[in-house]
Protein backbone atom coordinates (compact mmCIF):
# COMPACT_ATOMS: atom_id res chain seq x y z
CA UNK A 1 22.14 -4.47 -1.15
CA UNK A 2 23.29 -1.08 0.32
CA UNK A 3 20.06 -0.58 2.82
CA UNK A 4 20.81 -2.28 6.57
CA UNK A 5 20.45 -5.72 7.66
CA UNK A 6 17.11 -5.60 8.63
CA UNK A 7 15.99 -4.12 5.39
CA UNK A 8 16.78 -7.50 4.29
CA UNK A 9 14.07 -10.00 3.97
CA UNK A 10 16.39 -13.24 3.59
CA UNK A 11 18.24 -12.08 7.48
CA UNK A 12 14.73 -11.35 9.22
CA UNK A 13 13.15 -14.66 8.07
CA UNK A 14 16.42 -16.50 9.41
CA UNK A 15 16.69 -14.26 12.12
CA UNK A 16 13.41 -15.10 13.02
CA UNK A 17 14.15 -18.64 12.99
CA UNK A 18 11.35 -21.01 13.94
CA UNK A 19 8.79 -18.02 14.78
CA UNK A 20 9.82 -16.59 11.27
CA UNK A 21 6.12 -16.67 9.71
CA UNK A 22 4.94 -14.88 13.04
CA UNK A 23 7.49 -12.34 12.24
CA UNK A 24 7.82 -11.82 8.75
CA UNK A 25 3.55 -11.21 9.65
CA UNK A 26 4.35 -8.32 12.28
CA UNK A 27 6.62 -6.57 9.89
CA UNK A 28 3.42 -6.84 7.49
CA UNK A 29 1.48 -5.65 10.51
CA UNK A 30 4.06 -2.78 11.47
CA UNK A 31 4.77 -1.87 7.43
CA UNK A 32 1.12 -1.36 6.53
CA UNK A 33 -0.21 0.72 9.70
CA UNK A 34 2.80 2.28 11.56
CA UNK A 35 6.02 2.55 9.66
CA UNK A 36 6.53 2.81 6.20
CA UNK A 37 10.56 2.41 6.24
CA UNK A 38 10.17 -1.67 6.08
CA UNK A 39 10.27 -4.57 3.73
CA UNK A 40 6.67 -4.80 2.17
CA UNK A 41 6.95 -6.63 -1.34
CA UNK A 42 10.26 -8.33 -1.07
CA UNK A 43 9.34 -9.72 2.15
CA UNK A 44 5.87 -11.36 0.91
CA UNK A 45 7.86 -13.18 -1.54
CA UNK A 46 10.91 -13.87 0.02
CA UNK A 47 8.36 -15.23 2.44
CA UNK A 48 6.79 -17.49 -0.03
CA UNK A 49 9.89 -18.37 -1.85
CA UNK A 50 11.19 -19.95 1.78
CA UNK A 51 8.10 -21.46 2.18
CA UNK A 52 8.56 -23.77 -1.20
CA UNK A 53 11.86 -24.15 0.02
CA UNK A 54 10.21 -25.76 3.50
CA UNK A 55 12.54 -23.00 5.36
CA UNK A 56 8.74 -22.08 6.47
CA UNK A 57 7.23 -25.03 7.89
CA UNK A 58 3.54 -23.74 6.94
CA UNK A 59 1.02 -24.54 4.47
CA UNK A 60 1.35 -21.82 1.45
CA UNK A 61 -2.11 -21.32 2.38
CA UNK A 62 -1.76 -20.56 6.04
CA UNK A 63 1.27 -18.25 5.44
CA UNK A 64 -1.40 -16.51 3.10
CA UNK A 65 -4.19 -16.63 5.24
CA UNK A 66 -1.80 -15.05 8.23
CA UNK A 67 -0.06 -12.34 6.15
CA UNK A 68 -3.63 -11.16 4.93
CA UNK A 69 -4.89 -10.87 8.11
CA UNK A 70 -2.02 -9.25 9.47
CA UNK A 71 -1.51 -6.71 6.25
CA UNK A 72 -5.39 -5.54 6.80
CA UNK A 73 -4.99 -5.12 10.80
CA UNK A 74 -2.20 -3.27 10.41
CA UNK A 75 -3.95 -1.07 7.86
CA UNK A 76 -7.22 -0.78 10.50
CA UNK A 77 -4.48 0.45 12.92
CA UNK A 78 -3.26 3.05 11.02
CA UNK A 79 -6.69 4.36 10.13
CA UNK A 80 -7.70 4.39 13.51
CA UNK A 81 -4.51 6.30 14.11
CA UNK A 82 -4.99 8.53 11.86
CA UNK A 83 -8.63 9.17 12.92
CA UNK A 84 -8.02 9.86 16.77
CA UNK A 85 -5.09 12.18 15.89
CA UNK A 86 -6.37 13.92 13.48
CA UNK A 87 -8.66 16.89 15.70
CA UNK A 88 -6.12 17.50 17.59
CA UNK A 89 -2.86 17.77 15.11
CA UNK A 90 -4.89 19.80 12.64
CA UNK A 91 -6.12 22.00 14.81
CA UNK A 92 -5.90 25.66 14.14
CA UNK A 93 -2.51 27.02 15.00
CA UNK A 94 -0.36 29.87 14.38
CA UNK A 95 3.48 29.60 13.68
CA UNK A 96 5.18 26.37 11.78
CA UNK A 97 3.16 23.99 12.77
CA UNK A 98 -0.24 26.02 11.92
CA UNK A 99 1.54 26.00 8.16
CA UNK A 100 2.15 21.93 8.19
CA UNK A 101 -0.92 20.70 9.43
CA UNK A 102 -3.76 22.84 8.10
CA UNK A 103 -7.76 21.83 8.09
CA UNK A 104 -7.23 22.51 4.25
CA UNK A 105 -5.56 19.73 3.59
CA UNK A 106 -8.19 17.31 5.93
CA UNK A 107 -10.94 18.37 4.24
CA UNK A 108 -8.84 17.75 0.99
CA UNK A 109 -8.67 14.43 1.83
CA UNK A 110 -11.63 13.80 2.29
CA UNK A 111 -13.05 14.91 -1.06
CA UNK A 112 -10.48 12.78 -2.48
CA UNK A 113 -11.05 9.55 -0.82
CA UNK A 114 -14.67 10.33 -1.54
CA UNK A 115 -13.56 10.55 -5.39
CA UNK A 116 -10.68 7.96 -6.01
CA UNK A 117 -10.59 5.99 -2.38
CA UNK A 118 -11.76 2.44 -3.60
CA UNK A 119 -9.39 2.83 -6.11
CA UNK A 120 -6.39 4.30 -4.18
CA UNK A 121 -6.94 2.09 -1.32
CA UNK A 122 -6.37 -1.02 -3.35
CA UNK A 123 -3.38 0.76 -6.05
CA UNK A 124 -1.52 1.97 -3.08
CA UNK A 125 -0.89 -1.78 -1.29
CA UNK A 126 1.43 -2.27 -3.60
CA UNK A 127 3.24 1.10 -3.82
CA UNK A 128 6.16 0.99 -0.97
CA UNK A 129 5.58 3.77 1.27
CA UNK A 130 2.42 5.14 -0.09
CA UNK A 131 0.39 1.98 0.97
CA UNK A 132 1.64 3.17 4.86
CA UNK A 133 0.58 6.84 4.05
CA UNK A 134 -2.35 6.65 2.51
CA UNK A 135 -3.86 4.55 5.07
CA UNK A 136 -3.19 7.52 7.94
CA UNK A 137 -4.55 10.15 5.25
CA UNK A 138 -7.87 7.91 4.96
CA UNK A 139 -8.60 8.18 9.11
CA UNK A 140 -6.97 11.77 9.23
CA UNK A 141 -9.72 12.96 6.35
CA UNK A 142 -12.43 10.47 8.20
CA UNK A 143 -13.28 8.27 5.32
CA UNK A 144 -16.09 6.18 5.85
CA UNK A 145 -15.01 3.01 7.49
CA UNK A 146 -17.41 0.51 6.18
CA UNK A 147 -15.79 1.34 2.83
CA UNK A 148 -12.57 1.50 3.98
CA UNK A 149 -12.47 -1.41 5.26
CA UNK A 150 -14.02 -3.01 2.36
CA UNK A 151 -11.43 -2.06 0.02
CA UNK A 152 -8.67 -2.16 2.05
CA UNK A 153 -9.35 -5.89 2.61
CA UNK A 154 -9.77 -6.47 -1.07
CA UNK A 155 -6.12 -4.72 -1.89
CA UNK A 156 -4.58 -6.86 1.54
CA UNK A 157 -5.85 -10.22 -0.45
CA UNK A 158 -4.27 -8.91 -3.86
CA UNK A 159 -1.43 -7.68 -2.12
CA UNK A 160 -0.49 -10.26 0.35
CA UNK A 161 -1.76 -13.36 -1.34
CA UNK A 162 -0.51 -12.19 -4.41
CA UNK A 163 2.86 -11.80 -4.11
CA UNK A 164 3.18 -14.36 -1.44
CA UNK A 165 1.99 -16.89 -4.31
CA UNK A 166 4.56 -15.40 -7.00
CA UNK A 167 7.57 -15.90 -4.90
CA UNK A 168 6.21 -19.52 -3.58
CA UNK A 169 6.35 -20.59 -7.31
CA UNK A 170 8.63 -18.60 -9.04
CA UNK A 171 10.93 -19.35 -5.74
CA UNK A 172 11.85 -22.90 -7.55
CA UNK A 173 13.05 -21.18 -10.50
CA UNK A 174 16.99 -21.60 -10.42
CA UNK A 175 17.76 -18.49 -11.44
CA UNK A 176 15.78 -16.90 -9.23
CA UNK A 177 16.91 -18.67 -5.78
CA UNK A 178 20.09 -17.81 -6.97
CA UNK A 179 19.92 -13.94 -7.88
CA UNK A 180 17.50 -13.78 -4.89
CA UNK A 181 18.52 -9.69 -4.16
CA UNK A 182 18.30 -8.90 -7.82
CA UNK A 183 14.46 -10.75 -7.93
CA UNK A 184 13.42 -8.49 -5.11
CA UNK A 185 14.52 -5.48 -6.60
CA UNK A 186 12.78 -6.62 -9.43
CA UNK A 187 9.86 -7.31 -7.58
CA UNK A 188 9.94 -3.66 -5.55
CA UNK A 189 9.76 -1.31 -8.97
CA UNK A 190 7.18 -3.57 -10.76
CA UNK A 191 5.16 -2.86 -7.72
CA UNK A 192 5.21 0.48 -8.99
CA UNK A 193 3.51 0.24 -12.12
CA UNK A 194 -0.20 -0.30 -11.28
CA UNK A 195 -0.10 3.14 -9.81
CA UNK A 196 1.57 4.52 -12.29
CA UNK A 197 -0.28 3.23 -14.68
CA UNK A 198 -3.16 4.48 -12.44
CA UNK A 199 -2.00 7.87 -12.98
CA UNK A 200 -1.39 7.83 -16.66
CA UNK A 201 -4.78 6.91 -17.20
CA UNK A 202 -6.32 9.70 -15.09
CA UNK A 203 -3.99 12.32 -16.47
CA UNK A 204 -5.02 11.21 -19.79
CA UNK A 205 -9.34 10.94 -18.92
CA UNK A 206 -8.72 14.37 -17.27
CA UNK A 207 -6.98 15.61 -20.58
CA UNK A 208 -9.71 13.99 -22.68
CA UNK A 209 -12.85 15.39 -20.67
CA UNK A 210 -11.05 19.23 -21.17
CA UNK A 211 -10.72 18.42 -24.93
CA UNK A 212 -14.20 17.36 -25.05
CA UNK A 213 -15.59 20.50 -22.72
CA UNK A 214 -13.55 22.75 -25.51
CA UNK A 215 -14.86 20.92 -28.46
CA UNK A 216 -18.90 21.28 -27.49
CA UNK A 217 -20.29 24.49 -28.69
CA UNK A 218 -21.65 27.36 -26.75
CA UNK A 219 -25.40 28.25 -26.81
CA UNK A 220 -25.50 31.62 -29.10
CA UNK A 221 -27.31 34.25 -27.26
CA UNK A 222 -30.92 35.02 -28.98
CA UNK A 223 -31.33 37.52 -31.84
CA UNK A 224 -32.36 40.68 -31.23
């Protein structure tokens, strides 16, 4: 309600007009590789909503089938992105810069991807933001793309078909075509919760596994 006009799903898809499923699927394309200051969730369902509605004269399955592939290209296009900039931005440097964009935090990555990245790649598609970021981080830190690619196509069916498929059924709800801003605000901070959820449970493994390494005795050292 207070972000610009073109942070609003409902004026892109009718500002789009007849091409609007072609463009509703290049914001998905732009949102999920390039830049991470567009409509993600809200637009998915405002997209399905309008397609129940017939305002999107497309199969729900088509819409789904485009938004997909365009949420997993653009996600390829970040990677790659991140991949071929990465030598040369984390270079070593002296000065400001040298600070930012340290090797550290590369090689970082990398161990992390290597650790949580099937997990993060699919929690993060539906985290606003973070699903743009973490897609540069994976090329930057050179995660393997076979399995990149695996689970990133995995969280761009969840994601995109997903909530697509909510707001195509829950878009003939009265009450919802008519609070249609409060629904995608609604929509935006449940989004949230499978990575925070994510989070609670690891903070709470990681507390359990030091409570466990504390509780198991020490070998006593021989008599003698």
């Amino acid at each position: 309600m207070l972000l610009p006009s073109w942070m609003d799903p409902e004026f892109l898809i009718n500002f789009f007009g007849p091409y609007a499923l072609w463009g509703v699927a290049f914001v998905i394309f732009a949102e999920c590789g390039l830049f991470a200051i567009l409509p993600g969730d809200s637009l998915l369902f405002t997209a399905g909503l309008f397609t129940s509605l017939g305002i999107i004269h497309h199969s729900l399955f088509f819409v789904c089938v485009v938004l997909t592939i365009a949420a997993v290209l653009g996600n390829v296009c970040g990677y790659w992105i991140g991949r071929l900039i990465g030598p040369p931005l984390f270079k070593p440097r002296t000065g400001v810069m040298g600070k930012i964009f340290q090797q550290s935090y590369v090689d970082k990555t990398h161990v992390f991807f290597e650790r949580y990245g099937n997990r993060a790649l699919i929690l993060a598609r539906f985290v606003p933001i973070v699903r743009t970021f973490v897609t540069l981080v994976a090329g930057v830190g050179r995660m393997d793309f076979r399995k990149f690619i695996t689970y990133t196509a995995i969280g761009g069916v969840l994601w995109a078909c997903g909530i697509t498929i909510l707001g195509f059924y829950l878009g003939r709800v009265p009450i919802i075509q008519h609070n249609l801003e409060a629904a995608l605000i609604l929509i935006v901070f449940v989004s949230v919760i499978p990575m925070v959820a994510e989070y609670v449970l690891h903070k709470r493994r990681a507390k359990q596994a030091i409570a466990a390494a504390a509780a198991t005795p020490t070998a006593e050292s021989p008599d003698r």
